[in-house]
Protein backbone atom coordinates (compact mmCIF):
# COMPACT_ATOMS: atom_id res chain seq x y z
CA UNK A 1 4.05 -17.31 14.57
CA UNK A 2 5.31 -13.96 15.02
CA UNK A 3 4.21 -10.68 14.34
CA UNK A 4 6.71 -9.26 11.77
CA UNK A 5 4.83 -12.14 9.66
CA UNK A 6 1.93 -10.03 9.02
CA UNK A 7 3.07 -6.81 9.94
CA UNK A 8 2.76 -4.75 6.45
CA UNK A 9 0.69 -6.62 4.74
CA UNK A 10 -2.91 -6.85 3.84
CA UNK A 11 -5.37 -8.51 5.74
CA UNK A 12 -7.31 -10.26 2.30
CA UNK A 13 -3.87 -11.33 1.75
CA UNK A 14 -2.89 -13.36 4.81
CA UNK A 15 -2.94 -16.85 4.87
CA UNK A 16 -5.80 -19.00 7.11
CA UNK A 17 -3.22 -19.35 9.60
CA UNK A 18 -2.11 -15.88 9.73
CA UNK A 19 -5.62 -14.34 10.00
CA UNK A 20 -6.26 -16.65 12.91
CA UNK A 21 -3.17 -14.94 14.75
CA UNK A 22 -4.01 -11.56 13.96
CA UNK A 23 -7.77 -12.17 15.13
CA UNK A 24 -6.35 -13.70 18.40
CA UNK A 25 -3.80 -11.33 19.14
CA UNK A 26 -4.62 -7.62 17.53
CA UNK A 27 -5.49 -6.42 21.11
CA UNK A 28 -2.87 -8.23 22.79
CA UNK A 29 -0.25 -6.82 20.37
CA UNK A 30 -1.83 -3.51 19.66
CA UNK A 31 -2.32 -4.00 16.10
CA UNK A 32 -5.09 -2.49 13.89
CA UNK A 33 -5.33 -2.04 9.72
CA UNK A 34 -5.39 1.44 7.89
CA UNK A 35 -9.04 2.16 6.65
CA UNK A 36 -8.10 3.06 2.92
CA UNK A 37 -4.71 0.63 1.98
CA UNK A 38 -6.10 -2.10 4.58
CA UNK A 39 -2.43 -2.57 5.88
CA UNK A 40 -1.61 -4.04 9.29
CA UNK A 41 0.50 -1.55 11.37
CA UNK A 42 1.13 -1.04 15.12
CA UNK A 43 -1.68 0.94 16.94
CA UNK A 44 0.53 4.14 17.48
CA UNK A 45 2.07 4.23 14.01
CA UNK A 46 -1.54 5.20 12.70
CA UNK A 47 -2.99 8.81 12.34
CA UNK A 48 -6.76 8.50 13.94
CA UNK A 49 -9.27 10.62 13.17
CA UNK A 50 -9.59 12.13 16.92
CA UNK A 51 -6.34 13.91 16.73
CA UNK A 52 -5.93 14.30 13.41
CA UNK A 53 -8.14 16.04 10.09
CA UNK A 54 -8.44 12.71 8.06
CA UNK A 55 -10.99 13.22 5.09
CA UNK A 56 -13.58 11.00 6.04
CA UNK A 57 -11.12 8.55 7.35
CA UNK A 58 -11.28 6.61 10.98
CA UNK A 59 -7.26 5.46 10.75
CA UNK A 60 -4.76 6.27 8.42
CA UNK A 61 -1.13 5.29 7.53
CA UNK A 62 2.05 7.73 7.35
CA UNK A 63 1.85 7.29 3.27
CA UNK A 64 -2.12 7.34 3.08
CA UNK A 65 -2.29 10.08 6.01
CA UNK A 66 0.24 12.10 3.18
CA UNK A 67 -1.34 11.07 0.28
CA UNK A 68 -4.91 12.44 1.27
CA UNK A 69 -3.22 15.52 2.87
CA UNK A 70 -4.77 14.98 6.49
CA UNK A 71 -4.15 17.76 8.94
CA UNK A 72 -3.32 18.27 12.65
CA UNK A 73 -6.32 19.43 14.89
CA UNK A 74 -5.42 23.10 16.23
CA UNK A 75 -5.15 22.47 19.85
């Protein structure tokens, strides 16, 4: 299996198979799920909640992190 096969995509929606290889391998591949539209993204493609203003949020998406208006912490 490879990883562009769940890449994008929910986590409820994978198949048995496909949850087994994300379980396996999320720290291996560096792959974690936005908190609010649960989708499976790379590590560094989320906005975390340690450098960034997030609403109540751990780990955002570019289009969630947007659509809830997060903010850069002032350094």
């Amino acid at each position: 299996m490879k990883t562009k096969q769940i890449m994008y995509r929910r986590y409820v929606d994978l198949l048995p198979q496909e949850k087994r290889f994300y379980t396996i391998n999320q720290e291996y591949l560096e792959l974690n799920e936005c908190n609010k539209c649960e989708e499976i993204e790379s590590t560094y493609d989320l906005y975390w909640d340690c450098d960034y203003n997030l609403k109540g949020w751990t780990c955002l998406c570019k289009e969630c992190y947007e659509e809830e208006g997060g903010e850069p912490f002032e350094n």
